[in-house]
C-alpha atoms as a PDB file:
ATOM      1  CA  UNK A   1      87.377 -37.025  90.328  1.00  0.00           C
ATOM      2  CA  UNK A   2      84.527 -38.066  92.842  1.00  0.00           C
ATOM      3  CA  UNK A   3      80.555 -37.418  92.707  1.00  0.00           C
ATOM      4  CA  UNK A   4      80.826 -34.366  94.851  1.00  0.00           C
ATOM      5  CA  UNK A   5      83.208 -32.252  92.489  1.00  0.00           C
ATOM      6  CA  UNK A   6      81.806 -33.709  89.189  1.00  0.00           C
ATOM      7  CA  UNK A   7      78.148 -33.859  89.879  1.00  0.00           C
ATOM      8  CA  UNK A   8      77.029 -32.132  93.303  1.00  0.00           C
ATOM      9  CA  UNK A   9      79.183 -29.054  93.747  1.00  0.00           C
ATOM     10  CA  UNK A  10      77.822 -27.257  90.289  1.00  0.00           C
ATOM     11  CA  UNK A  11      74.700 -27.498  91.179  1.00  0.00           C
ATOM     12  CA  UNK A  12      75.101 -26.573  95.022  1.00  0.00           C
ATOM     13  CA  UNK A  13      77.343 -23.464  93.579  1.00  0.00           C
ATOM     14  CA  UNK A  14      74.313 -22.664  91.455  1.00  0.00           C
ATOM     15  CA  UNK A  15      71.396 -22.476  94.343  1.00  0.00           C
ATOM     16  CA  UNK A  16      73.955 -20.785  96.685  1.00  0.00           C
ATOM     17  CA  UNK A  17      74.201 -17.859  93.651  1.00  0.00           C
ATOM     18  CA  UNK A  18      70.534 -17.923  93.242  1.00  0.00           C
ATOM     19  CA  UNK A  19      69.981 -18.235  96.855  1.00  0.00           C
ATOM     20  CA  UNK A  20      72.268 -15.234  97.151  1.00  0.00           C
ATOM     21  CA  UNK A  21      71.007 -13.083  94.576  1.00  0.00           C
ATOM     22  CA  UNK A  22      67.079 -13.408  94.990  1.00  0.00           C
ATOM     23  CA  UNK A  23      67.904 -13.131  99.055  1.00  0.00           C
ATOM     24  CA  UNK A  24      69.597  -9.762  98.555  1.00  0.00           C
ATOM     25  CA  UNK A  25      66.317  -8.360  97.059  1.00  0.00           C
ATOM     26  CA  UNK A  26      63.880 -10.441  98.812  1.00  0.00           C
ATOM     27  CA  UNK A  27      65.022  -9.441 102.126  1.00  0.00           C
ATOM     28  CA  UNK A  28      64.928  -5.483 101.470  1.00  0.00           C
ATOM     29  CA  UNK A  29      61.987  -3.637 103.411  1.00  0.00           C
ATOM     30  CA  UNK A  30      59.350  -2.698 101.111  1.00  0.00           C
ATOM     31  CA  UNK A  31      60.066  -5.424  98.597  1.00  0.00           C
ATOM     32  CA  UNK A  32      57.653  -8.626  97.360  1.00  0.00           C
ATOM     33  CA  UNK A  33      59.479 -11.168  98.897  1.00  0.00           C
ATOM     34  CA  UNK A  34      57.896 -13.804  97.489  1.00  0.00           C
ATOM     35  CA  UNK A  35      58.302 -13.267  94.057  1.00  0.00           C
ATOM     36  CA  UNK A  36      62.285 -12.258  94.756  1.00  0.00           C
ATOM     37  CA  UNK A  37      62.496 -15.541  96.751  1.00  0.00           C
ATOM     38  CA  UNK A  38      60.496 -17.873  94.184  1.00  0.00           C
ATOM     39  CA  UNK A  39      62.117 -16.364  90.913  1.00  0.00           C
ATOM     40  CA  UNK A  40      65.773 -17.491  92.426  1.00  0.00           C
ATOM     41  CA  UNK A  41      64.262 -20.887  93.293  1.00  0.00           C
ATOM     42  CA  UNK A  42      62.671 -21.010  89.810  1.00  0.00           C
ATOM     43  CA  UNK A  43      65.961 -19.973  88.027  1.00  0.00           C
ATOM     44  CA  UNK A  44      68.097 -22.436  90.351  1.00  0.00           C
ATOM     45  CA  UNK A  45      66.095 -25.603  89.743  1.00  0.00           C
ATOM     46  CA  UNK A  46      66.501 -24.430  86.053  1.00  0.00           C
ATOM     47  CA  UNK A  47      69.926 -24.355  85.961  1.00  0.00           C
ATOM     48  CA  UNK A  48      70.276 -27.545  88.037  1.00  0.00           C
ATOM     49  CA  UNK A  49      67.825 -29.263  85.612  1.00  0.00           C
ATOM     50  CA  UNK A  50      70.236 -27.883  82.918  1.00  0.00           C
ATOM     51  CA  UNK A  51      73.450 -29.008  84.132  1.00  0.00           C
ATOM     52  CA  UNK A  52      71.846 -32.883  84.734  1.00  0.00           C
ATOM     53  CA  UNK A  53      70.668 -33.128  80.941  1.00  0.00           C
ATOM     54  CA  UNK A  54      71.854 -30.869  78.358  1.00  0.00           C
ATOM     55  CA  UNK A  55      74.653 -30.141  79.364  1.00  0.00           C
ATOM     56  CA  UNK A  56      75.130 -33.507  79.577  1.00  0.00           C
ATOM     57  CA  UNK A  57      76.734 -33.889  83.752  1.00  0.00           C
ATOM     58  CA  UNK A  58      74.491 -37.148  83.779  1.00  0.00           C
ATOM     59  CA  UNK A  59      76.045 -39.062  80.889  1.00  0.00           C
ATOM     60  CA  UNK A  60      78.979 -37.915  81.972  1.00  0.00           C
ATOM     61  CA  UNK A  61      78.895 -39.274  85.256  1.00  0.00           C
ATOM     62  CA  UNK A  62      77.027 -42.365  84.489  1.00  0.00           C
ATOM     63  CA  UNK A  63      79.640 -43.125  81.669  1.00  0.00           C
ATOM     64  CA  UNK A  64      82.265 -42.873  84.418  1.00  0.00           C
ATOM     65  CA  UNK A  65      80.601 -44.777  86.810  1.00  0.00           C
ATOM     66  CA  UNK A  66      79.879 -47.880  84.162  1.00  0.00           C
ATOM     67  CA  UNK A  67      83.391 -47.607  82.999  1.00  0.00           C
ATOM     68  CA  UNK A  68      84.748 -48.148  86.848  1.00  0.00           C
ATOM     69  CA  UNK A  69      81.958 -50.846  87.205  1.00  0.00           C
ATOM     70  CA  UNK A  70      83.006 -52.818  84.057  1.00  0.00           C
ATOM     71  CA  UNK A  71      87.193 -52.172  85.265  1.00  0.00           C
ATOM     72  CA  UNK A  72      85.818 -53.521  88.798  1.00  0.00           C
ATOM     73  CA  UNK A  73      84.348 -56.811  87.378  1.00  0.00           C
ATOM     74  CA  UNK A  74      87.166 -57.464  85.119  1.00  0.00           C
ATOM     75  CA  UNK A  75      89.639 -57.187  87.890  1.00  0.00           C
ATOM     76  CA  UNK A  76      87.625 -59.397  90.061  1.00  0.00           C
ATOM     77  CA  UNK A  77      87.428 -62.478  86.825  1.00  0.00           C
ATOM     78  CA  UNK A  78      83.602 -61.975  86.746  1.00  0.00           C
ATOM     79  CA  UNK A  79      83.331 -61.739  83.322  1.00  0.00           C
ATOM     80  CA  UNK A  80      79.768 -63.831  83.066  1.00  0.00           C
ATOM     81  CA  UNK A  81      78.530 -60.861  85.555  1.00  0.00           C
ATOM     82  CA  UNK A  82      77.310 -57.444  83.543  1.00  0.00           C
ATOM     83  CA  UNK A  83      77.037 -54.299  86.436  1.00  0.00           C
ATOM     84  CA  UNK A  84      75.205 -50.883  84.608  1.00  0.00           C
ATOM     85  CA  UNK A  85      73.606 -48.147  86.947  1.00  0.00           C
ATOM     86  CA  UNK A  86      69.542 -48.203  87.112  1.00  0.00           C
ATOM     87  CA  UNK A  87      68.131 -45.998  84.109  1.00  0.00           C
ATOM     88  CA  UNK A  88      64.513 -45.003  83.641  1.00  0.00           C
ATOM     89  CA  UNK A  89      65.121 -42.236  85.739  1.00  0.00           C
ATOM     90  CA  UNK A  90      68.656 -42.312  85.812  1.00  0.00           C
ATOM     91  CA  UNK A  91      69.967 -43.412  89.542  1.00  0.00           C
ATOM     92  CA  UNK A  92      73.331 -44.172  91.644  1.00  0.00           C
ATOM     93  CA  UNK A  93      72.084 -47.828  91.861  1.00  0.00           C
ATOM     94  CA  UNK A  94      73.980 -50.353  90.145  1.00  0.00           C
ATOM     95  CA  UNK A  95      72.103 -53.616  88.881  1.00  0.00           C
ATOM     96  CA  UNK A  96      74.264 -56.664  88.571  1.00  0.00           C
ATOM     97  CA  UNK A  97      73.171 -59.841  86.854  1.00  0.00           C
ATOM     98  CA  UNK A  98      74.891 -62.983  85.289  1.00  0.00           C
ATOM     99  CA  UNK A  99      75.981 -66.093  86.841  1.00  0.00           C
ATOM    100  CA  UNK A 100      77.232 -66.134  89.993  1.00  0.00           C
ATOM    101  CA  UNK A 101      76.817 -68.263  93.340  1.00  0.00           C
ATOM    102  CA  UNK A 102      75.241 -66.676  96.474  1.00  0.00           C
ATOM    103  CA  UNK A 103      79.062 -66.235  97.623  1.00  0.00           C
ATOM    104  CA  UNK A 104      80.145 -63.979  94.904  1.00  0.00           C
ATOM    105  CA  UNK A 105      76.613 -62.392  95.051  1.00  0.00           C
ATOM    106  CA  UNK A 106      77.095 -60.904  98.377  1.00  0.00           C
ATOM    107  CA  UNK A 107      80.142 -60.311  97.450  1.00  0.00           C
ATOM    108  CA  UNK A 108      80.382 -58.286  94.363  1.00  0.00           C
ATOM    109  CA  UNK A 109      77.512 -56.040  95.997  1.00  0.00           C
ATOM    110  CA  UNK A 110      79.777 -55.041  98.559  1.00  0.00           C
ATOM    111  CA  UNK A 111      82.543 -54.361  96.443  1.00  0.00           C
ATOM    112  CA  UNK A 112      80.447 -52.419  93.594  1.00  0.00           C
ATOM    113  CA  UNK A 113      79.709 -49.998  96.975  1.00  0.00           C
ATOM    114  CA  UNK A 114      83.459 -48.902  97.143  1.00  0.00           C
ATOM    115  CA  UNK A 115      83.270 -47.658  93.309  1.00  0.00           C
ATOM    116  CA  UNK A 116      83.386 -43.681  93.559  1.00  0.00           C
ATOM    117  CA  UNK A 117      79.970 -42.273  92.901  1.00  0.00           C
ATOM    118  CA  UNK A 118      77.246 -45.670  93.543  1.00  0.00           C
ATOM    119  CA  UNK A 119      75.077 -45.717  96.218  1.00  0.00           C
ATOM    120  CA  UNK A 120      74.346 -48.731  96.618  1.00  0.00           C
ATOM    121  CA  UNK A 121      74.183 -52.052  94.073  1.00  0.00           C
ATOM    122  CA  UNK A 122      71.532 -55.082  93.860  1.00  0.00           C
ATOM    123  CA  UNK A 123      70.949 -58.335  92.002  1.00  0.00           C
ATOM    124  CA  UNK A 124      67.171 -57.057  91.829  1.00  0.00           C
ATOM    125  CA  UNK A 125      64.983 -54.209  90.060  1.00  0.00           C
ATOM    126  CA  UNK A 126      65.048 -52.116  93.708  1.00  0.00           C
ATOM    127  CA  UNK A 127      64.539 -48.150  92.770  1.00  0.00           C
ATOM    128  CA  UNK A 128      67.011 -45.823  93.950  1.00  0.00           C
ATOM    129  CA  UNK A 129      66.670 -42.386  94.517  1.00  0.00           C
ATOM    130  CA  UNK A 130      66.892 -40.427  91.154  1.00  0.00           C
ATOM    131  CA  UNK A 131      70.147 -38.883  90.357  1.00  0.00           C
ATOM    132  CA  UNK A 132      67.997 -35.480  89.384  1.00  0.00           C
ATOM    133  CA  UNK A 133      66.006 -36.010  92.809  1.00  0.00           C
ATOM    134  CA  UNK A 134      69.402 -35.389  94.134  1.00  0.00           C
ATOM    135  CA  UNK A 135      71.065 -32.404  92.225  1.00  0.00           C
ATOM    136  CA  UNK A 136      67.742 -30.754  92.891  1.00  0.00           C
ATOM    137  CA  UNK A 137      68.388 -31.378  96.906  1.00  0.00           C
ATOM    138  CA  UNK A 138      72.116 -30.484  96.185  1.00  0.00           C
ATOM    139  CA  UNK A 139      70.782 -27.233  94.725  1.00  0.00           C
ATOM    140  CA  UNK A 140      67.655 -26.845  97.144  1.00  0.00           C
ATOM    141  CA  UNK A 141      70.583 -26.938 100.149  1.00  0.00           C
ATOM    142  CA  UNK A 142      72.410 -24.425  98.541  1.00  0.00           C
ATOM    143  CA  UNK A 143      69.605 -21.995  97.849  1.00  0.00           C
ATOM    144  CA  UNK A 144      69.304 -22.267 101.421  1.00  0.00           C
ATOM    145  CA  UNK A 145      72.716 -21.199 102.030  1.00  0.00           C
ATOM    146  CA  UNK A 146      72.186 -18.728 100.052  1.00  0.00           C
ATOM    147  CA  UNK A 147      69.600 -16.968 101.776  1.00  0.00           C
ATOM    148  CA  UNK A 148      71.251 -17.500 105.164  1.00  0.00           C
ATOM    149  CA  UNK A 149      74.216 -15.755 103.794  1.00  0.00           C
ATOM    150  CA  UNK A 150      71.720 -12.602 102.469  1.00  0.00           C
ATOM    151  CA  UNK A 151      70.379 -12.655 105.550  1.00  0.00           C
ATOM    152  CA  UNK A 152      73.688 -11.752 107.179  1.00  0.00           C
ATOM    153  CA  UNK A 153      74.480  -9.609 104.802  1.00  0.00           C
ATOM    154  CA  UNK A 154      71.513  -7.905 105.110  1.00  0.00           C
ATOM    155  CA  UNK A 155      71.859  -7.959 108.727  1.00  0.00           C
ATOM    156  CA  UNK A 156      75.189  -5.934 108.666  1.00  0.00           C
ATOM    157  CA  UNK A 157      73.136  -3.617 105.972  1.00  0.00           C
ATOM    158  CA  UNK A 158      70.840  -2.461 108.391  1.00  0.00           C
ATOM    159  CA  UNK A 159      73.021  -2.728 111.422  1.00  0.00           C
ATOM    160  CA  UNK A 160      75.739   0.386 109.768  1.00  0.00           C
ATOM    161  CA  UNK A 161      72.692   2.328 108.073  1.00  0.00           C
ATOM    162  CA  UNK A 162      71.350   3.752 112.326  1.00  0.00           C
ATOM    163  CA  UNK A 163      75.250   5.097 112.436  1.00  0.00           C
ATOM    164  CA  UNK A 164      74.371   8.491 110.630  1.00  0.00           C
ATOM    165  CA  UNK A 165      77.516  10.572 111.148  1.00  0.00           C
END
């Protein structure tokens, strides 16, 4: 299973409910649209926040992505080389170190980029983007969604309540 269905898709699924939901009654006349709108966004970032720690997606996924990393290194006979994703906040990143000469280096980064779900992997203490930083966009793009798809439905609302017959 990749990021996308694992990680990503719960949490888009979640703000495109809550973008859904708080759009329907946000976007009547007469209604406070703000608090409609800001409640959903509340309760989706809640959920998403959810999903990445209690509930435990992140170890999952990390787990996963360590196990693949360790396979990966094995296969390629770099057993003096250790590969773990960036913690402290959790990211995508994998940091290599060990032994290894500046072929293998190069090397190994570029190979630890084909593992499903890394972003990116470095011999160094670079910061990736946060793996929360990005279910919260994941959920944040779905919210939007959301409301574009209560907009439409609100638009076909309005457009069948002027035929009165």
């Amino acid at each position: 299973m990749n990021t996308l269905w694992s990680y990503f898709w719960p949490v888009f699924a979640v703000g495109l409910l809550a973008g859904t939901v708080s759009g329907i009654f946000g976007l009547r006349r007469g209604r406070d649209r703000r608090v409609a709108l800001g409640t959903g966004l509340l309760v989706a970032l809640a959920l998403a926040g959810l999903w990445h720690g209690p509930l435990g997606a992140a170890d999952r996924l990390s787990g996963r992505i360590e196990r693949n990393i360790q396979n990966a290194l094995v296969y390629y006979e770099m057993t003096q080389v250790t590969g773990h994703l960036q913690h402290g906040p959790l990211t995508r990143r994998v940091q290599l170190s060990g032994r290894a000469d500046d072929f293998q280096r190069s090397e190994l980064a570029r190979l630890m980029d084909y593992i499903p779900g890394v972003s990116g992997a470095t011999w160094s203490r670079a910061r990736g983007l946060p793996l929360i930083a990005e279910g919260f966009a994941a959920t944040l793009l779905g919210f939007l969604f959301g409301l574009l798809l209560a907009y439409l439905v609100e638009l076909h609302r309005r457009h069948n309540a002027q035929w009165n017959w």
